[in-house]
C-alpha atoms as a PDB file:
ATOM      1  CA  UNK A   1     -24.206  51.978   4.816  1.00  0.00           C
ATOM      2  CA  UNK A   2     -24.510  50.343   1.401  1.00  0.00           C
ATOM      3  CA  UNK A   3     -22.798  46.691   0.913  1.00  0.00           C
ATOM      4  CA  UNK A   4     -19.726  47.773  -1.136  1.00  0.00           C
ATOM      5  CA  UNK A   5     -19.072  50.148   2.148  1.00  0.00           C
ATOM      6  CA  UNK A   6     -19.740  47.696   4.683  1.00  0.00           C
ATOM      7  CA  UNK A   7     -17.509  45.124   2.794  1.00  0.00           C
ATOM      8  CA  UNK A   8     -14.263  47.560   2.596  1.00  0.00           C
ATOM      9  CA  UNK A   9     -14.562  47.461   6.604  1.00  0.00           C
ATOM     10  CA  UNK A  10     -15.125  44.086   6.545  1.00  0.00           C
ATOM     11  CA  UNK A  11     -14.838  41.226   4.037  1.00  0.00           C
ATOM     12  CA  UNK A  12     -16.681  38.919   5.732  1.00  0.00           C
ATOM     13  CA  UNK A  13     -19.535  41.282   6.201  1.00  0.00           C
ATOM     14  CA  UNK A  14     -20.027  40.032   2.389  1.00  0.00           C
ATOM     15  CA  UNK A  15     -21.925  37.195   3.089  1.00  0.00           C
ATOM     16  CA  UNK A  16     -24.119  38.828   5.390  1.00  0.00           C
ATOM     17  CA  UNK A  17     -25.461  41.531   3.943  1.00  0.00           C
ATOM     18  CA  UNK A  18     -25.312  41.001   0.220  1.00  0.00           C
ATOM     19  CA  UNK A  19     -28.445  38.952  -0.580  1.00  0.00           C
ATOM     20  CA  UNK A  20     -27.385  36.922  -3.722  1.00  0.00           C
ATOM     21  CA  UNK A  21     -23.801  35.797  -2.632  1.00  0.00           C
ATOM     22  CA  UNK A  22     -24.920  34.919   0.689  1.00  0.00           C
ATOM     23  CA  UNK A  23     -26.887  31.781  -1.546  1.00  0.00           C
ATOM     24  CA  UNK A  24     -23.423  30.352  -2.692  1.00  0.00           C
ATOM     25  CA  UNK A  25     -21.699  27.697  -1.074  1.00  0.00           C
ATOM     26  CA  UNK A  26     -18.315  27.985  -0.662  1.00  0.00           C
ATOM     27  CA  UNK A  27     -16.231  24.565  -0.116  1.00  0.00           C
ATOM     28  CA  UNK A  28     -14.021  26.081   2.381  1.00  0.00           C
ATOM     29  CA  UNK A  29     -14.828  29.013   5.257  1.00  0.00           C
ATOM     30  CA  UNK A  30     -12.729  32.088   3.827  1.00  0.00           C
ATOM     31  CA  UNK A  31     -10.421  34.592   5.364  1.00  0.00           C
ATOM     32  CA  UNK A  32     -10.764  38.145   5.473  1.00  0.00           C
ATOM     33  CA  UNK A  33      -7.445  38.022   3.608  1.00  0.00           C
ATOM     34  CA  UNK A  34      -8.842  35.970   0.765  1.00  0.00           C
ATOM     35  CA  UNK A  35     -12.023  38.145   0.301  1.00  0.00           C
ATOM     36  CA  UNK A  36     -10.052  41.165   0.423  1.00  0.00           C
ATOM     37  CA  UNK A  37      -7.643  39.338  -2.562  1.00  0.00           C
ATOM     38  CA  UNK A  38     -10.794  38.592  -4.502  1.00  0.00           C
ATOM     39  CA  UNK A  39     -12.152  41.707  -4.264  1.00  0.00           C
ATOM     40  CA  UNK A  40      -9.063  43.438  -5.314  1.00  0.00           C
ATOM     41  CA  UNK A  41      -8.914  41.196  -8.679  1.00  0.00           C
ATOM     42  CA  UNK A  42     -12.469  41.349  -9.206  1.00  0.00           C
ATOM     43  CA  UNK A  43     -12.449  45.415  -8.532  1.00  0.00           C
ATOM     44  CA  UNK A  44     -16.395  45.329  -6.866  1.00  0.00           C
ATOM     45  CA  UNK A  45     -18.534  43.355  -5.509  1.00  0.00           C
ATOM     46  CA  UNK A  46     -21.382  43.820  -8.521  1.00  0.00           C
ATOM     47  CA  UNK A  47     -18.507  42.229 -10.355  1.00  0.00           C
ATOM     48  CA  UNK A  48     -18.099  39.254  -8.319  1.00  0.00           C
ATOM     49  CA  UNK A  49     -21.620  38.804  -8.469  1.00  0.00           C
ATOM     50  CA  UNK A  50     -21.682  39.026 -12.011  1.00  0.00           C
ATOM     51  CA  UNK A  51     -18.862  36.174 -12.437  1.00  0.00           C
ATOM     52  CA  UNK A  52     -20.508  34.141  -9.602  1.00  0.00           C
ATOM     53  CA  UNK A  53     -23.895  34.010 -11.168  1.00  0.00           C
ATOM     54  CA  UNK A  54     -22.139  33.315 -14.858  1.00  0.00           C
ATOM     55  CA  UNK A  55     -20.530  29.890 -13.137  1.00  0.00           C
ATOM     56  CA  UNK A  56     -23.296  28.938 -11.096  1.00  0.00           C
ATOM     57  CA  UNK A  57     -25.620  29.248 -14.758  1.00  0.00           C
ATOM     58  CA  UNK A  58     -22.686  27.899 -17.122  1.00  0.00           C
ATOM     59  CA  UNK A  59     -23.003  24.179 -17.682  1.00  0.00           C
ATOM     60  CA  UNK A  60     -21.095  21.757 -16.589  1.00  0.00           C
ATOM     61  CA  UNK A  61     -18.955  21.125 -19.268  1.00  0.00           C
ATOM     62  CA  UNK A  62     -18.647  24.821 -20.020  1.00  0.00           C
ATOM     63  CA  UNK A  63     -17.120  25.194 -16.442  1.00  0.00           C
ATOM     64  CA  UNK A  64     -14.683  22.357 -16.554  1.00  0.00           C
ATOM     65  CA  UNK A  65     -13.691  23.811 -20.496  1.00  0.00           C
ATOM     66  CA  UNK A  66     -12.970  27.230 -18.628  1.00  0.00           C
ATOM     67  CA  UNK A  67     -10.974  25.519 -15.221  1.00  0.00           C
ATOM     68  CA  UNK A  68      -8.868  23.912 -17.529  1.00  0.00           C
ATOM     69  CA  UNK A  69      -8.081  27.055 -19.500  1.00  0.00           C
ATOM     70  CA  UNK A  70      -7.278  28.831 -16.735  1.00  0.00           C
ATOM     71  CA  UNK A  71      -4.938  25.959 -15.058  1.00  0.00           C
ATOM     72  CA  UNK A  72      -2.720  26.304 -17.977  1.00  0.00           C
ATOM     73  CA  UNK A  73      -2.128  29.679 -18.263  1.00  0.00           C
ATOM     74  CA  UNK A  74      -2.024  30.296 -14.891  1.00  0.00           C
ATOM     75  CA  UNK A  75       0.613  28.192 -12.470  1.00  0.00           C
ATOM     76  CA  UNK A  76      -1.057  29.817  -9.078  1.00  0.00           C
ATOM     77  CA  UNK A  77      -4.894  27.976 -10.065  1.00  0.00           C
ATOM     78  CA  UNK A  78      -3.234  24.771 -11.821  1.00  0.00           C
ATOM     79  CA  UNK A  79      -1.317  24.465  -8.077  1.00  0.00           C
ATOM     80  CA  UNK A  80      -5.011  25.095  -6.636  1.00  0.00           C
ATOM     81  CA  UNK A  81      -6.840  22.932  -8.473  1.00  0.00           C
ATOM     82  CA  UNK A  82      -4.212  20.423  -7.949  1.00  0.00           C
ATOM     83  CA  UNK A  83      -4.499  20.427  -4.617  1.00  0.00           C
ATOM     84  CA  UNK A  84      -8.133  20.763  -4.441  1.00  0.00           C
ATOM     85  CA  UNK A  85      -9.116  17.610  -6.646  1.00  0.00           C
ATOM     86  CA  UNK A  86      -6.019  15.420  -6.558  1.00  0.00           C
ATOM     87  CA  UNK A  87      -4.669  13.734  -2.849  1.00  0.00           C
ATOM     88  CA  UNK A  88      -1.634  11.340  -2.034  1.00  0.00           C
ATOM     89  CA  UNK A  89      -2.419   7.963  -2.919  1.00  0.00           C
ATOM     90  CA  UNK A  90      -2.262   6.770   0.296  1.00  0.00           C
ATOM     91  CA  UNK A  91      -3.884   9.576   2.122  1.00  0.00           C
ATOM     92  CA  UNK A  92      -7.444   8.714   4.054  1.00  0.00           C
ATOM     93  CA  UNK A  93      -9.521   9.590   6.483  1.00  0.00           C
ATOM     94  CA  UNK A  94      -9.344   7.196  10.225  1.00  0.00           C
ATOM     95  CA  UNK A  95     -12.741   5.902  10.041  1.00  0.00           C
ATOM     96  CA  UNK A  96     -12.116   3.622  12.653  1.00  0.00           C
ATOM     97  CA  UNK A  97     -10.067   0.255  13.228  1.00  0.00           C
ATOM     98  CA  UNK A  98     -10.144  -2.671  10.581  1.00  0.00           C
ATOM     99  CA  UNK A  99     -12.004  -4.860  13.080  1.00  0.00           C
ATOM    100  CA  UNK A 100     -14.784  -2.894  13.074  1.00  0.00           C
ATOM    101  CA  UNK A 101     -14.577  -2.762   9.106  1.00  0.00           C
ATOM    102  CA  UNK A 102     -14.684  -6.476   8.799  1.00  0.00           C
ATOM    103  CA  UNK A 103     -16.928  -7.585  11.912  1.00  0.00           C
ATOM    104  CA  UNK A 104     -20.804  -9.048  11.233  1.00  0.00           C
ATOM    105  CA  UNK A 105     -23.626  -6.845   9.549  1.00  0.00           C
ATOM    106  CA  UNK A 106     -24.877  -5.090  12.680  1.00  0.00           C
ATOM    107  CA  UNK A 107     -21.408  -3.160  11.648  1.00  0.00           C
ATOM    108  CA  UNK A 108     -23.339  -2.281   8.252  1.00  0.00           C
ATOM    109  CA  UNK A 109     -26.356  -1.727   9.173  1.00  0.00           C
ATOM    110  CA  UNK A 110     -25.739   1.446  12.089  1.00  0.00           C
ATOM    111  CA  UNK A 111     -23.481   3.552  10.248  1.00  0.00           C
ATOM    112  CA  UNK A 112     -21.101   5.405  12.587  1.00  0.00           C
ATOM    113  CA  UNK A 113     -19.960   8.985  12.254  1.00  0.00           C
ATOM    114  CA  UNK A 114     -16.028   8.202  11.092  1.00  0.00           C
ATOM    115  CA  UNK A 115     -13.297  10.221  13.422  1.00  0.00           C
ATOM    116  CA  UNK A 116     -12.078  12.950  11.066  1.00  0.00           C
ATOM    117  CA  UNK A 117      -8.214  12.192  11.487  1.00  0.00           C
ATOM    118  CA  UNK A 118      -5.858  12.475   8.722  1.00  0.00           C
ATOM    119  CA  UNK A 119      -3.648  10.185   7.558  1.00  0.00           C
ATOM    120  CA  UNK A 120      -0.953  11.564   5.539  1.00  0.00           C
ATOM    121  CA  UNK A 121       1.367   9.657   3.015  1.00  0.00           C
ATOM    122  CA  UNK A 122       4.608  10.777   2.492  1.00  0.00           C
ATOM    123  CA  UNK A 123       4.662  13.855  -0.323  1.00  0.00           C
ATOM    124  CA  UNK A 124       5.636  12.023  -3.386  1.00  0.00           C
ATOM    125  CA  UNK A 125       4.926  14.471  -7.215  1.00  0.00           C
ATOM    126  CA  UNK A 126       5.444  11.843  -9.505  1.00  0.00           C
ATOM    127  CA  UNK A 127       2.755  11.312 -12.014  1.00  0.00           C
ATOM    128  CA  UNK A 128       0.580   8.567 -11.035  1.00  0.00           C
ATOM    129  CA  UNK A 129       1.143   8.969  -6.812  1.00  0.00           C
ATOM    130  CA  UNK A 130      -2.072  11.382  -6.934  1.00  0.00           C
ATOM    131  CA  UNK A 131      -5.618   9.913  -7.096  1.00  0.00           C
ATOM    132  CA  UNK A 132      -9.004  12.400  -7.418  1.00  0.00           C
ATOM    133  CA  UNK A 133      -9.912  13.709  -4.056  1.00  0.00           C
ATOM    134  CA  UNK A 134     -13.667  12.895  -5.368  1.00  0.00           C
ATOM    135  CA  UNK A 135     -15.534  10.282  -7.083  1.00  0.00           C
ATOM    136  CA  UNK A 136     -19.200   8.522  -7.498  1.00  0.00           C
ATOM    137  CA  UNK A 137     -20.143   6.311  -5.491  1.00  0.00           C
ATOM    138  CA  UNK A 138     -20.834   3.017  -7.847  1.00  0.00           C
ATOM    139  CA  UNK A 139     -23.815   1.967  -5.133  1.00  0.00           C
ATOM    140  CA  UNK A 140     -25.840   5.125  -5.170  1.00  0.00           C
ATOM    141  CA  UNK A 141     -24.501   7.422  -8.149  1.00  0.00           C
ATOM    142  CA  UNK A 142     -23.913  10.323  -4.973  1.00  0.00           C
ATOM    143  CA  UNK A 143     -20.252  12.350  -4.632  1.00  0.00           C
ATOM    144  CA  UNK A 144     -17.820  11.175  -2.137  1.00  0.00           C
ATOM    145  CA  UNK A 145     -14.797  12.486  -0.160  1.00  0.00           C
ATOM    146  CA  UNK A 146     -12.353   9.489  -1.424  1.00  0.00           C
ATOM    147  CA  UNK A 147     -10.331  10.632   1.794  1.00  0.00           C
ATOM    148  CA  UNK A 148     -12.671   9.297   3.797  1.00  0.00           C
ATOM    149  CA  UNK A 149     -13.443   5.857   1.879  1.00  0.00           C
ATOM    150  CA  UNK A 150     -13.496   2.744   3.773  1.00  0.00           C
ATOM    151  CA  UNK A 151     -14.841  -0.512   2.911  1.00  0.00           C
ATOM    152  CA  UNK A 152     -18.347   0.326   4.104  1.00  0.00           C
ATOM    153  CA  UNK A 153     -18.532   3.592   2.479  1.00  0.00           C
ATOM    154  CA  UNK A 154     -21.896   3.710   0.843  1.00  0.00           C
ATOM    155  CA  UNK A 155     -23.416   3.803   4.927  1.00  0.00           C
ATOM    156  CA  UNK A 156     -20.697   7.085   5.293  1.00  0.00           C
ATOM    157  CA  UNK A 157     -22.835   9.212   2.902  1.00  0.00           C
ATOM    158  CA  UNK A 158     -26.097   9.672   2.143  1.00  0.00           C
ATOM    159  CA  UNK A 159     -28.048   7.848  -0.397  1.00  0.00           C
ATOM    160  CA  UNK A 160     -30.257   5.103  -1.430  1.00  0.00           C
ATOM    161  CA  UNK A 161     -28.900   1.871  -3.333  1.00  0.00           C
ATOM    162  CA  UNK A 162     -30.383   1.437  -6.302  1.00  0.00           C
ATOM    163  CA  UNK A 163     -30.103  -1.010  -9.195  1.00  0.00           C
ATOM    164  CA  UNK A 164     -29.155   0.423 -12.469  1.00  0.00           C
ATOM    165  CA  UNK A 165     -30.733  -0.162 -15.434  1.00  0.00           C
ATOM    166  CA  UNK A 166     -29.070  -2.069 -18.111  1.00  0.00           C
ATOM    167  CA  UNK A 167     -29.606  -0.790 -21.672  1.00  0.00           C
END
């Protein structure tokens, strides 16, 4: 059974038995539905392939260039993209009480897996109530969930503190 077959009986099957796209990392665990939607705009899997191997060698810039493109000439990916990289202002992550937050080093210095719980704002769409879903961390240069920020965030992710150097 060759992969295009085995796909078109099941869209998961994708990631299993096609070598290269089995390497990407998806940010989210996909449907069946949603492969079966990407494979009907991209018409094959050689040609998803092909447009997954130009993003992951495009540069950085020439990605963001081409996401912004797309968000304004298509509504659907500006709502996507929207919800992907912007969240309620006040909407975090429960990574425990306040207490805990504040109390002596030895709170510091074991960092604690933070309970995943979401704490919603109410939906407000007026510009400025959104802030980016995903920063750098000013300790350790690394990515972040902001979602799941608390005041002893640098010990919630990985990564070293390091001075930077002033020039």
């Amino acid at each position: 059974m060759s992969t295009s077959e085995s796909f078109r009986e099941s869209p998961l099957s994708l990631l299993h038995y096609h070598r290269p796209l089995k390497n990407y990392q998806f940010s989210a665990q996909l449907s069946a539905q949603q492969y079966s939607h990407i494979m009907a705009m991209a018409g094959d899997v050689e040609a998803l392939e092909e447009l997954f191997d130009a993003i992951q060698s495009a540069t950085a810039d020439r990605v963001r260039v081409v996401l912004r493109d797309i968000c304004i000439y298509q509504p659907t990916a500006f709502e996507a993209a929207y919800q992907k990289l912007l969240v309620d202002d006040g909407e975090t992550f429960d990574v425990g009480d306040e207490e805990e937050d504040e109390s002596a080093p030895e709170a510091r210095a074991s960092p604690k897996t933070p309970k995943r719980r979401v704490t919603k704002a109410a939906p407000n769409l007026q510009a400025g109530s959104k802030r980016r879903r995903y920063e750098i961390c000013h300790q350790c240069d690394e990515e972040y969930d902001a979602v799941a920020n608390a005041r002893t965030s640098c010990v919630y992710h990985d990564g070293t503190l390091r001075r930077k150097a002033l020039v």
